[in-house]
N, C-alpha and C. Protein backbone atom coordinates (compact mmCIF):
# COMPACT_ATOMS: atom_id res chain seq x y z
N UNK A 1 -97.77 59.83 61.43
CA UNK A 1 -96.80 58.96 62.01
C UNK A 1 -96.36 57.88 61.03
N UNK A 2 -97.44 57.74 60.61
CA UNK A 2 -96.73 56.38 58.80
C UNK A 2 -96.19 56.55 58.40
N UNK A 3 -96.21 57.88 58.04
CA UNK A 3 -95.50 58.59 56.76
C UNK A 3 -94.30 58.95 57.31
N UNK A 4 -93.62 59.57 58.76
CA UNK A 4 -92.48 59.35 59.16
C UNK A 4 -91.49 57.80 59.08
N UNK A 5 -92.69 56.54 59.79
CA UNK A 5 -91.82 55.86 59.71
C UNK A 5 -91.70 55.03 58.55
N UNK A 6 -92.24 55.20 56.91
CA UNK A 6 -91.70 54.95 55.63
C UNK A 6 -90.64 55.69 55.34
N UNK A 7 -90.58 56.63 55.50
CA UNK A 7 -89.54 57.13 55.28
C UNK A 7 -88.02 56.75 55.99
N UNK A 8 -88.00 56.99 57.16
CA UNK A 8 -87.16 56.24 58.00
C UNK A 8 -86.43 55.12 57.30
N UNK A 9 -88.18 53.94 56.88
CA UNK A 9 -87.22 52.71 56.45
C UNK A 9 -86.59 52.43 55.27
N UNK A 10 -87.15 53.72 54.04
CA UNK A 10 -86.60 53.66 53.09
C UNK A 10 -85.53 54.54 53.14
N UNK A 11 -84.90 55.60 53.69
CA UNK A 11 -83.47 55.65 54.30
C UNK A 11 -82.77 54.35 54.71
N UNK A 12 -83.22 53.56 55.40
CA UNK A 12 -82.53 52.70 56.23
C UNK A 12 -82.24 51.80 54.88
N UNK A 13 -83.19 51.44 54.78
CA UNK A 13 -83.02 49.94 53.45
C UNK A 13 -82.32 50.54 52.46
N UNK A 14 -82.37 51.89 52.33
CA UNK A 14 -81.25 52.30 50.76
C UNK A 14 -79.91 52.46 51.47
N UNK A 15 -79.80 52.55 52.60
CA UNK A 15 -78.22 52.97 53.01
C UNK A 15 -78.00 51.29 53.00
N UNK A 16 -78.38 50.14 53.82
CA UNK A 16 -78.26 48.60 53.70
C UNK A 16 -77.91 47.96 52.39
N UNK A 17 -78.40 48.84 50.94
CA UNK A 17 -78.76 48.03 49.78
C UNK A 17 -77.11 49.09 49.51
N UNK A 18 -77.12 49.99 49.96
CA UNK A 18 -75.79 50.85 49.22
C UNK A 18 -74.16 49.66 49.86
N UNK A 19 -74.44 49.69 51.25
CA UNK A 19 -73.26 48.72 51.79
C UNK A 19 -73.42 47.50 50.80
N UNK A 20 -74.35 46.55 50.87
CA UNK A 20 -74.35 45.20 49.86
C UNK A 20 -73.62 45.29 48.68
N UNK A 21 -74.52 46.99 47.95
CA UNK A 21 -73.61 46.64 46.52
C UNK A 21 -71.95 46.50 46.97
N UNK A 22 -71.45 48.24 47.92
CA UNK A 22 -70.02 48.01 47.65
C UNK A 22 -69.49 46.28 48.39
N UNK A 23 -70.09 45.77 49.56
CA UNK A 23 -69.47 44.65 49.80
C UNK A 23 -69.37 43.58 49.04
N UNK A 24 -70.38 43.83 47.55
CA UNK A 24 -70.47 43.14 46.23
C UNK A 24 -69.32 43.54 45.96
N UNK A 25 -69.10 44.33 45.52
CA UNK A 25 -68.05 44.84 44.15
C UNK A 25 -66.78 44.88 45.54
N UNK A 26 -66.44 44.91 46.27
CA UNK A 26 -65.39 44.54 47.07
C UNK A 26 -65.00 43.00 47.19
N UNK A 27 -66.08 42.53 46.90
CA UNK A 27 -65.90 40.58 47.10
C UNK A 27 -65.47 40.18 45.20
N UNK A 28 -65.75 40.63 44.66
CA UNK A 28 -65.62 40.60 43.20
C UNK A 28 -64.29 40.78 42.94
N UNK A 29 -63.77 42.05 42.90
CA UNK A 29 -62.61 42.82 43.29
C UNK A 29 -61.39 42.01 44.13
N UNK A 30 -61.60 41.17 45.15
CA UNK A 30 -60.76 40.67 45.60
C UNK A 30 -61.05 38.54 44.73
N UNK A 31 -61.76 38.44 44.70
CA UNK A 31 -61.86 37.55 43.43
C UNK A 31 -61.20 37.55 42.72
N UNK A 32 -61.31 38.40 42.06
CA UNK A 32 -60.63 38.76 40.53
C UNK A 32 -59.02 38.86 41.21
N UNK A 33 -58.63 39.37 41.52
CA UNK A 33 -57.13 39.40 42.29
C UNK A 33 -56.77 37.80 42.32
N UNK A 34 -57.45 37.24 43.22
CA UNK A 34 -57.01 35.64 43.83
C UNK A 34 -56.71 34.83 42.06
N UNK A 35 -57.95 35.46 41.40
CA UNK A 35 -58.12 34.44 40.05
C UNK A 35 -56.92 35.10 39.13
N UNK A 36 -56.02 36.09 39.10
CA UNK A 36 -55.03 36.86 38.11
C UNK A 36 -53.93 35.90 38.93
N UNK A 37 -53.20 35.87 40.38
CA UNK A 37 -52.33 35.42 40.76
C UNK A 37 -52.49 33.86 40.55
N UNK A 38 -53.80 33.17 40.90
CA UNK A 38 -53.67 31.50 40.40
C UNK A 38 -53.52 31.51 38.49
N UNK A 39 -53.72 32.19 37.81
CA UNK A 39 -53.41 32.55 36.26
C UNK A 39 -52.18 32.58 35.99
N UNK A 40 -51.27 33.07 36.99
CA UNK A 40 -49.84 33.39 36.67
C UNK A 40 -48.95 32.10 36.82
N UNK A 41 -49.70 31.45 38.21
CA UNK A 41 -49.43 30.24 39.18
C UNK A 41 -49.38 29.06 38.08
N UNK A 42 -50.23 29.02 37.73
CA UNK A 42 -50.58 27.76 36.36
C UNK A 42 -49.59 28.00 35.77
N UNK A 43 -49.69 29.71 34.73
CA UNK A 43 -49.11 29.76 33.69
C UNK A 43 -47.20 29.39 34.09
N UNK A 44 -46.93 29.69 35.53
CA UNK A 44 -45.79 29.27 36.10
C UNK A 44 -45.20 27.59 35.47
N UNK A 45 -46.34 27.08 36.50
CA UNK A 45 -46.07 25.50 36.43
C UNK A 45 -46.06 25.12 34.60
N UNK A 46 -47.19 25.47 33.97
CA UNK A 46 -46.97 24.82 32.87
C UNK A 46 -45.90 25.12 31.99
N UNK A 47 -45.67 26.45 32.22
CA UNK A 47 -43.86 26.58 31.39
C UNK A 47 -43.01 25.69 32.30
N UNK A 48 -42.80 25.21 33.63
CA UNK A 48 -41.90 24.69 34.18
C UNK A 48 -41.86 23.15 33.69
N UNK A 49 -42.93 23.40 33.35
CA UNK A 49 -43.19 21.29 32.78
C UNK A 49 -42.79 21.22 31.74
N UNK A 50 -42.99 22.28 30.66
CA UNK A 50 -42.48 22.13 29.21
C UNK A 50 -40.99 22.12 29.01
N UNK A 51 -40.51 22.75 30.30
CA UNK A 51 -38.86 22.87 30.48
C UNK A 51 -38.42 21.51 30.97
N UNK A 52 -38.91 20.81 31.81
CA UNK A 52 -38.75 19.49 32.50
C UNK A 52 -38.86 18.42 31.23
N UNK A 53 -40.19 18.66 30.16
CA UNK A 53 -39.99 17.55 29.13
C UNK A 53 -39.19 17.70 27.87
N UNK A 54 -38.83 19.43 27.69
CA UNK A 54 -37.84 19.66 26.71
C UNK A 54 -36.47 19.24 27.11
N UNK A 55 -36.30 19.35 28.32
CA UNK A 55 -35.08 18.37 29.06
C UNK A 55 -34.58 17.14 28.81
N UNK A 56 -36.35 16.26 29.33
CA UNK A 56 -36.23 14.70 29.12
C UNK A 56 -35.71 14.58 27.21
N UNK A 57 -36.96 14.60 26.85
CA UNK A 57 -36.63 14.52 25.16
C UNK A 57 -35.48 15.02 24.50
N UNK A 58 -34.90 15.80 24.77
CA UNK A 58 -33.76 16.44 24.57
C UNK A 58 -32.62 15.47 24.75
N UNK A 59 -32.80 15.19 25.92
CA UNK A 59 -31.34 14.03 26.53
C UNK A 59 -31.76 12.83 25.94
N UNK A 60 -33.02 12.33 25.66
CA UNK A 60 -33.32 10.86 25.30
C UNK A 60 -32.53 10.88 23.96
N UNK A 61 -32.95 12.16 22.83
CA UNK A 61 -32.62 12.22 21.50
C UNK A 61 -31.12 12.08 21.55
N UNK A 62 -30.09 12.87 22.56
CA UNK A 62 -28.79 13.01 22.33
C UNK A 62 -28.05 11.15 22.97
N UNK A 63 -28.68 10.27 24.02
CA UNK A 63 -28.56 9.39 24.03
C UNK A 63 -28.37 8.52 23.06
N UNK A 64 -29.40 8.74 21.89
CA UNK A 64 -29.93 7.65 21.33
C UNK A 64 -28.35 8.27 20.26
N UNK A 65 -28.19 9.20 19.83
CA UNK A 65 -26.71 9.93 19.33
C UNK A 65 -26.02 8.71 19.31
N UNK A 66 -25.61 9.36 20.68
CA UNK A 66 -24.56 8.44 21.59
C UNK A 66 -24.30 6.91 20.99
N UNK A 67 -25.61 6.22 21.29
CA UNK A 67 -25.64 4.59 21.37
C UNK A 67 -25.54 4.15 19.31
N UNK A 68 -25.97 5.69 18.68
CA UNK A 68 -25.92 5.37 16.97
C UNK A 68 -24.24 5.15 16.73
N UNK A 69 -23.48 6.09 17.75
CA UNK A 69 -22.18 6.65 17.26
C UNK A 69 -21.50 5.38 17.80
N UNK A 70 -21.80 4.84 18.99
CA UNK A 70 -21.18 4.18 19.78
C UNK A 70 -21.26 2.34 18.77
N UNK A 71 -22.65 2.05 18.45
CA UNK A 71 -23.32 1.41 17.38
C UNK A 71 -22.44 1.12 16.19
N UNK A 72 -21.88 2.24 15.61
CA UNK A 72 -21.17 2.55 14.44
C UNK A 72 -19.52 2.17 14.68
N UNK A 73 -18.99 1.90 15.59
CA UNK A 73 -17.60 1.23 15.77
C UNK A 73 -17.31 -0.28 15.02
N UNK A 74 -18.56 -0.93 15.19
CA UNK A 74 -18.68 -2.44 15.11
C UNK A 74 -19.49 -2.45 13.62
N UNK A 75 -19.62 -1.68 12.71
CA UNK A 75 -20.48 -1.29 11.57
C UNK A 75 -19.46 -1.32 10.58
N UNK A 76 -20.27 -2.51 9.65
CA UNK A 76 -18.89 -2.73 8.39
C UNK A 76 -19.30 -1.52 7.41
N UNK A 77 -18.39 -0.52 7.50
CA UNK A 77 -18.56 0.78 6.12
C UNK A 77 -17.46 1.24 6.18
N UNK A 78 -17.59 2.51 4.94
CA UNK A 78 -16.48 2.89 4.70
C UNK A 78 -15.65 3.84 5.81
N UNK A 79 -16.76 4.68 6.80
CA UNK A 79 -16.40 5.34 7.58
C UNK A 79 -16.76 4.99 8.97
N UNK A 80 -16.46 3.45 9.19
CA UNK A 80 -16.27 3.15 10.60
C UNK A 80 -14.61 3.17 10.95
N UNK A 81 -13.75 3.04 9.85
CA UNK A 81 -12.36 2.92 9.74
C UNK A 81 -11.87 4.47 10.38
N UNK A 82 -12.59 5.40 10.41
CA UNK A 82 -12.10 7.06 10.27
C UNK A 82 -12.70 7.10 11.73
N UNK A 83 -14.14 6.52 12.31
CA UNK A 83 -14.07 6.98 13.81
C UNK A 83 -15.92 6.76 13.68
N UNK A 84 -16.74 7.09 14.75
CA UNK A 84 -17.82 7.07 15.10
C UNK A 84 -18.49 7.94 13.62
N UNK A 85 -19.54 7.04 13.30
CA UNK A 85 -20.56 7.48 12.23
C UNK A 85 -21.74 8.20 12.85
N UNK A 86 -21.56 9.36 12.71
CA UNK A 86 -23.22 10.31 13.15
C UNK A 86 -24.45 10.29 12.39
N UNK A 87 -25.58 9.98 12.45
CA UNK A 87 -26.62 9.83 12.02
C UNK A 87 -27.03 11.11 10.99
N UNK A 88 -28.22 10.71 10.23
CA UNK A 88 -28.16 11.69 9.27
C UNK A 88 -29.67 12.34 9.43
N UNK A 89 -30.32 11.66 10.19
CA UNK A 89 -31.59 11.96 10.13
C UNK A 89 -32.18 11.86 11.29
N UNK A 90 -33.35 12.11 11.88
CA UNK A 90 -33.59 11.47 13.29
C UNK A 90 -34.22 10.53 12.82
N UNK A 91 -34.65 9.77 12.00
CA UNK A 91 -34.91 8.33 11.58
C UNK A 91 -33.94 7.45 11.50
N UNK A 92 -33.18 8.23 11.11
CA UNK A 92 -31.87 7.00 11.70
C UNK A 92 -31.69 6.33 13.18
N UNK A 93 -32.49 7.05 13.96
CA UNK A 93 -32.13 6.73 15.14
C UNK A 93 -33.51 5.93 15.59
N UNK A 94 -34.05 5.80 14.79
CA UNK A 94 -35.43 4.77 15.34
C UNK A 94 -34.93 3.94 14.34
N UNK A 95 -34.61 3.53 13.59
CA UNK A 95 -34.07 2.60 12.95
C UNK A 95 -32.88 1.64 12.14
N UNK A 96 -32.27 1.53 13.10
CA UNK A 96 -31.01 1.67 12.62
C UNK A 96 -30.69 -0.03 12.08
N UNK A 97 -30.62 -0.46 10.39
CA UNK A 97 -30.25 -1.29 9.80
C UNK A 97 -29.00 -1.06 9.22
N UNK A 98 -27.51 -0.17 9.74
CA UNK A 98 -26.46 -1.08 9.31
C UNK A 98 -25.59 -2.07 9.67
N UNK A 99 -26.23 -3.30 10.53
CA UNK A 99 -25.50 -3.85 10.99
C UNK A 99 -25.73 -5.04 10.31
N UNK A 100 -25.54 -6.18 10.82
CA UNK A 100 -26.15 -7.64 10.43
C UNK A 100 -27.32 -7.39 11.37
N UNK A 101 -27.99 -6.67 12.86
CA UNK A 101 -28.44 -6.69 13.57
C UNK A 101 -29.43 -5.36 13.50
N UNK A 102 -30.49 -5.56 13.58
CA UNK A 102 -31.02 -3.79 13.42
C UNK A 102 -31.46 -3.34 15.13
N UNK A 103 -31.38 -2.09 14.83
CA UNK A 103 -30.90 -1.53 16.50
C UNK A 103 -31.91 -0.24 16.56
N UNK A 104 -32.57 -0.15 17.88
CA UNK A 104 -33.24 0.81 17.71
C UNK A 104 -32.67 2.03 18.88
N UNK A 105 -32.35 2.89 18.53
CA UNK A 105 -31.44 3.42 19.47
C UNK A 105 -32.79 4.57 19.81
N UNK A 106 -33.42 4.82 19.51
CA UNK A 106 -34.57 5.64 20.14
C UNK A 106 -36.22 5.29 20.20
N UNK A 107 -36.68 5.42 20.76
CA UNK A 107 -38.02 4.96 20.98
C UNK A 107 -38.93 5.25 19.98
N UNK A 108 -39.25 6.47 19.85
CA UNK A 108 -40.24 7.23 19.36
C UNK A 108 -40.08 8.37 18.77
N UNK A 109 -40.10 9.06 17.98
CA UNK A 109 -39.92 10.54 17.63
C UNK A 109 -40.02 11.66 18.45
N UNK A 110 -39.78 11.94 19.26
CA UNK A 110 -40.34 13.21 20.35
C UNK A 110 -40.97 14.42 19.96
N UNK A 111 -42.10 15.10 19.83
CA UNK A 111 -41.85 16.06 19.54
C UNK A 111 -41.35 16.86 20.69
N UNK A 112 -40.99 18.35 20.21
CA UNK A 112 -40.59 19.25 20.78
C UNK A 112 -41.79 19.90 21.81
N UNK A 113 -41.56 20.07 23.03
CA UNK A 113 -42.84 20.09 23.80
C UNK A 113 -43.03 21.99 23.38
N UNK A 114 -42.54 22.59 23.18
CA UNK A 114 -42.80 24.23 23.07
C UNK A 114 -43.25 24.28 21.54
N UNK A 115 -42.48 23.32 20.21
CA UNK A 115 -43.79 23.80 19.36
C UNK A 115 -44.57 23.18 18.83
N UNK A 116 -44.63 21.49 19.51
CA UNK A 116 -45.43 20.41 19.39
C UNK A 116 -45.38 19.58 18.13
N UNK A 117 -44.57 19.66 17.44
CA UNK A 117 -44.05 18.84 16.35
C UNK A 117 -42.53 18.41 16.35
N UNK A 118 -42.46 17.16 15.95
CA UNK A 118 -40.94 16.62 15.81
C UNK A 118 -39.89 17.33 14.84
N UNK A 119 -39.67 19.06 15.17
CA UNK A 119 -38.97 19.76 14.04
C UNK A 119 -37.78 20.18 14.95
N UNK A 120 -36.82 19.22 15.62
CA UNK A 120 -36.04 19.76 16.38
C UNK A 120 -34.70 20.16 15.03
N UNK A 121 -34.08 21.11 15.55
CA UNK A 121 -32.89 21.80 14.88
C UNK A 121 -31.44 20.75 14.82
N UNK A 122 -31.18 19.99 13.92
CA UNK A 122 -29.78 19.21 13.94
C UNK A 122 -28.89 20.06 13.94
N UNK A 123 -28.09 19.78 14.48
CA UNK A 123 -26.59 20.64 14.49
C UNK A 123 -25.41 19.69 13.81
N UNK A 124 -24.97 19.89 12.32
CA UNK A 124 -24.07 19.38 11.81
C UNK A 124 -22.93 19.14 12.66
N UNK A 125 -22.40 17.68 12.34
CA UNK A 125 -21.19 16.99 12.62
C UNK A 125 -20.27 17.83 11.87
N UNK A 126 -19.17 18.72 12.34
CA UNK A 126 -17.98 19.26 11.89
C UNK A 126 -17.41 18.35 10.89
N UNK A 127 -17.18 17.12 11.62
CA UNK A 127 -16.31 15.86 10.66
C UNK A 127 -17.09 15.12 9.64
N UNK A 128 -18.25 15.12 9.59
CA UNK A 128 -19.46 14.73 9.01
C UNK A 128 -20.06 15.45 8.70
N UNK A 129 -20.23 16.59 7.42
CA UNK A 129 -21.04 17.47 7.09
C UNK A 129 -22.71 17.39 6.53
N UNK A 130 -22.86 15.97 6.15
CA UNK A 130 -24.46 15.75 6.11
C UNK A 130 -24.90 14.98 7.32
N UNK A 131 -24.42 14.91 8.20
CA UNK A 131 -24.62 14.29 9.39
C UNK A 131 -25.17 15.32 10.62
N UNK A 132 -25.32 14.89 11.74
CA UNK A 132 -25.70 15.69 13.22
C UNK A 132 -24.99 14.87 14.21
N UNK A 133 -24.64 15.81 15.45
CA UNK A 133 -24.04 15.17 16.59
C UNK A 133 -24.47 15.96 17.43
N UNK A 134 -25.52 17.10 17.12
CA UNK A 134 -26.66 17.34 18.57
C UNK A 134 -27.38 17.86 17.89
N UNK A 135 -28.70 17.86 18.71
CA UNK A 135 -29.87 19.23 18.64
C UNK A 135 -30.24 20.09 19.27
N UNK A 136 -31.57 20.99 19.09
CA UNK A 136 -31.67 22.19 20.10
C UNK A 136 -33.21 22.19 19.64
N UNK A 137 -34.26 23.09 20.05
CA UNK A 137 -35.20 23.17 19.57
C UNK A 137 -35.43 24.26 18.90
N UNK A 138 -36.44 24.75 18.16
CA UNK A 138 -36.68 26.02 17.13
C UNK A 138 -37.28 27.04 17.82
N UNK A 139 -38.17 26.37 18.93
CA UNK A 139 -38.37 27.58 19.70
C UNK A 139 -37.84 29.15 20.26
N UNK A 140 -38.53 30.28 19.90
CA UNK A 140 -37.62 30.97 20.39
C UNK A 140 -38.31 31.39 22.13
N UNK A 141 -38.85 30.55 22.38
CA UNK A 141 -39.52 30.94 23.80
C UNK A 141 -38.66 31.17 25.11
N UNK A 142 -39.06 32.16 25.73
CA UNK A 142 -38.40 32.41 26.72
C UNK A 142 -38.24 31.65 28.10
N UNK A 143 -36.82 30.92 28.58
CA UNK A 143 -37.07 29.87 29.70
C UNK A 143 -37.15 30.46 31.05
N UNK A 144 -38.03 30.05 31.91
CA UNK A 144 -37.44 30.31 33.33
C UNK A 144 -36.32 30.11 33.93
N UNK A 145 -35.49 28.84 33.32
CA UNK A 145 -33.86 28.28 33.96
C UNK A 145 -33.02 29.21 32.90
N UNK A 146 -31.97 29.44 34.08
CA UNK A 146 -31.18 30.05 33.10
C UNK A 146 -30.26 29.40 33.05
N UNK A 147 -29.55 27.95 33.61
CA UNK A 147 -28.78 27.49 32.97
C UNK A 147 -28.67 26.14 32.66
N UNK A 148 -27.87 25.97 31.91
CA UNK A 148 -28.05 24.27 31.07
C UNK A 148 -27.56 23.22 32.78
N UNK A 149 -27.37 22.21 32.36
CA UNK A 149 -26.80 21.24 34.13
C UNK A 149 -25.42 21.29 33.56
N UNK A 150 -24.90 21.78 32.91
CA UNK A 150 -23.05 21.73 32.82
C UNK A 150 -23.07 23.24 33.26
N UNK A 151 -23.78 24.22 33.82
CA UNK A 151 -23.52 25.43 33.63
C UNK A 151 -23.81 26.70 32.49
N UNK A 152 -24.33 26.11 31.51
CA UNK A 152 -23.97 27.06 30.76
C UNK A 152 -25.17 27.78 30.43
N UNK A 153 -24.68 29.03 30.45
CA UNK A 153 -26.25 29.95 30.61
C UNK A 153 -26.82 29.85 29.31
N UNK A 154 -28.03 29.78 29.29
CA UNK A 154 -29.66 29.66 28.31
C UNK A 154 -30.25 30.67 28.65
N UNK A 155 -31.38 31.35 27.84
CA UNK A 155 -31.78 32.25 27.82
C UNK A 155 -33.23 31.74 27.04
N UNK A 156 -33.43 31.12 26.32
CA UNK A 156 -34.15 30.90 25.09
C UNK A 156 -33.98 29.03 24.69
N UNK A 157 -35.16 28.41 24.65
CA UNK A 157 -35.28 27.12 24.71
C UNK A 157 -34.45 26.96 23.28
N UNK A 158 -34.43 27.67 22.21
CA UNK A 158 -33.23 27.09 21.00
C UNK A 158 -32.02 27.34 21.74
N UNK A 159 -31.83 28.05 22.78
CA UNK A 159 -29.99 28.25 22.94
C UNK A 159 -29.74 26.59 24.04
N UNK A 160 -30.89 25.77 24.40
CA UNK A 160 -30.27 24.48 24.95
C UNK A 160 -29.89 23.70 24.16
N UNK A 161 -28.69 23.14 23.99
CA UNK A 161 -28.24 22.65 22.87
C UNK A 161 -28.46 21.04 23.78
N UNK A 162 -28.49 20.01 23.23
CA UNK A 162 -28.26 18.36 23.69
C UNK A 162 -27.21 17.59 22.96
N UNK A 163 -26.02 17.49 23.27
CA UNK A 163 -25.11 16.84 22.70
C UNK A 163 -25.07 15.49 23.34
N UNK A 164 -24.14 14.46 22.93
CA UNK A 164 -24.03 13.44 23.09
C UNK A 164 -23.29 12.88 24.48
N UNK A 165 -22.01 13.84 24.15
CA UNK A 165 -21.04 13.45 25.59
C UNK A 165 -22.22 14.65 27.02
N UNK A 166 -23.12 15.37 26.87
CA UNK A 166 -23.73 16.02 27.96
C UNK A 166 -24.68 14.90 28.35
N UNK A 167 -25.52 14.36 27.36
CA UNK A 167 -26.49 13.04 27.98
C UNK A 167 -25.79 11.64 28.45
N UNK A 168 -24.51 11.63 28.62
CA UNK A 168 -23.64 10.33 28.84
C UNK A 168 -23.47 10.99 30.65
N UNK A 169 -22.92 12.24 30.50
CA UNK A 169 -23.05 12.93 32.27
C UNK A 169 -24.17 13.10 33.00
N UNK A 170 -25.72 13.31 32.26
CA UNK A 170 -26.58 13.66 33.04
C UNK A 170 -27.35 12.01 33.52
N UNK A 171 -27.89 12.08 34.52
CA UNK A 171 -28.56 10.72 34.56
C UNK A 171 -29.98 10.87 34.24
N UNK A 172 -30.86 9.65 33.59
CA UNK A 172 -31.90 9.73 33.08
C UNK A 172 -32.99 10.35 33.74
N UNK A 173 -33.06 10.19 35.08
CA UNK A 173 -33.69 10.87 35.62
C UNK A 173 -33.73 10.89 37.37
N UNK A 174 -34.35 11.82 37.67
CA UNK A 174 -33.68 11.88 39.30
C UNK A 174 -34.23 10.39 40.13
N UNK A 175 -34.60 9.53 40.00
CA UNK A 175 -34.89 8.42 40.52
C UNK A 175 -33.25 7.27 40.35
N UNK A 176 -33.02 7.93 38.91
CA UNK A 176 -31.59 7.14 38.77
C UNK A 176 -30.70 7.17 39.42
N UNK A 177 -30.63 8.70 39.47
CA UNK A 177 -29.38 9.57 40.23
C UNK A 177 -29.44 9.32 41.65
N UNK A 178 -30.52 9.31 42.59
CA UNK A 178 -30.89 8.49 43.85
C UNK A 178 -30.97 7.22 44.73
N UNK A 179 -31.48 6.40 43.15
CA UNK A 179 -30.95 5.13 43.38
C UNK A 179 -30.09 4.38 43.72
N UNK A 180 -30.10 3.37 45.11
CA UNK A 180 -28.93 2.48 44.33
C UNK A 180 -28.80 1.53 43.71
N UNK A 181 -27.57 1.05 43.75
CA UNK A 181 -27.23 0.11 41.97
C UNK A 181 -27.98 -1.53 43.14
N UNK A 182 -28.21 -1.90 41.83
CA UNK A 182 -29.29 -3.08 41.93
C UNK A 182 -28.06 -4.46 42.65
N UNK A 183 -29.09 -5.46 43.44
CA UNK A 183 -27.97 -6.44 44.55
C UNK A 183 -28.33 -7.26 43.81
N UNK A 184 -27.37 -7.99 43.57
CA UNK A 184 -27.33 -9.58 42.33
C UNK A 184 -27.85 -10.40 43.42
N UNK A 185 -28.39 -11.47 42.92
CA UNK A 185 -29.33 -12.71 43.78
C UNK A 185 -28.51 -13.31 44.63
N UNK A 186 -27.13 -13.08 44.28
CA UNK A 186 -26.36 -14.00 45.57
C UNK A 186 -25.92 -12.77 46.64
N UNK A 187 -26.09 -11.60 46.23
CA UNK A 187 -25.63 -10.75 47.41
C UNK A 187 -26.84 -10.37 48.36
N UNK A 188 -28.12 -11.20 47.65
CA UNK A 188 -29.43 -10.73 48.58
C UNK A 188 -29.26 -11.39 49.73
N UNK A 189 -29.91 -11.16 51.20
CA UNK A 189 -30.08 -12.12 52.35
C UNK A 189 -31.13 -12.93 51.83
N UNK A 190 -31.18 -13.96 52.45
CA UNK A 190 -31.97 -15.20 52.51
C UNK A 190 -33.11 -14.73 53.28
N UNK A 191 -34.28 -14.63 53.12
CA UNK A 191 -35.52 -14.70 54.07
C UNK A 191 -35.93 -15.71 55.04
């Protein structure tokens, strides 16, 4: 009679230990699934952020353009007489001494958030041939947006170009664009 019911239980306990493994390797299996789709999820968001700060930096750099070119009207040289002077360097734009007044029309150097160094691509001034009047980045990485905010389709973080008159249309950022314009002290109510 022992010897029937060892047997019995070692049937029983090997069929119990056979379900465990597969409900192992079934719990693993669906693991591994959850952990490939949160992989993609990340890898989602963090290209979407690099697009959001190649954006910001992008428009800050073509701003700071803007305020060099705009800068350059009131600039005693030879070619303030002919029209807006375009910068020659992006150091020109963190430092700008041709005035009686020195002007800093950009903050900081940006780098490029896709290849992490300040090597953005100048795009020569037509009228100014050692000069720039936009950039783009070197990246050839592939974007999720496909189009620029004027419309124009991108494909590839070098095909976003940042010109000067596009960062004068876009607003700095969506808090701006939402905002409203600030109440001078005499239009406030009295408490």
């Amino acid at each position: 009679m022992r010897l029937f019911e060892r047997r019995r239980r070692a049937q029983t306990g090997g069929r119990q230990g056979g379900l465990t493994y597969l409900g192992l390797l079934f719990f693993v299996a669906i693991t591994a699934a959850a952990l490939a789709a949160l992989g993609r999820s990340w890898s989602t968001a963090a290209q979407r952020e690099k697009e959001r700060e190649l954006e910001f930096r992008g428009s800050e750099i073509a701003r700071a353009i803007a305020s060099y070119q705009k800068a350059s009207g009131g600039a005693v040289n030879a070619q303030a007489s002919s029209g807006a002077q375009s910068p020659k360097s992006l150091n020109d734009l963190l430092i700008d001494t041709r005035g009686p007044k020195t002007l800093y029309h950009l903050r900081r150097l940006y780098p490029d958030p896709f290849t992490g160094k300040a090597d953005w691509v100048l795009v020569p001034d037509p009228a100014q041939p050692n000069a720039f009047n936009a950039v783009h980045s070197r990246s050839e990485q592939a974007l999720l947006r496909q189009t620029q905010g004027d419309g124009t389709p991108i494909q590839l973080a070098r095909d976003w170009l940042f010109t000067p008159s596009a960062a004068a249309e876009a607003p700095r950022n969506k808090s701006d664009a939402e905002a409203e314009p600030p109440k001078s002290a005499a239009s406030r109510p009295m408490p």
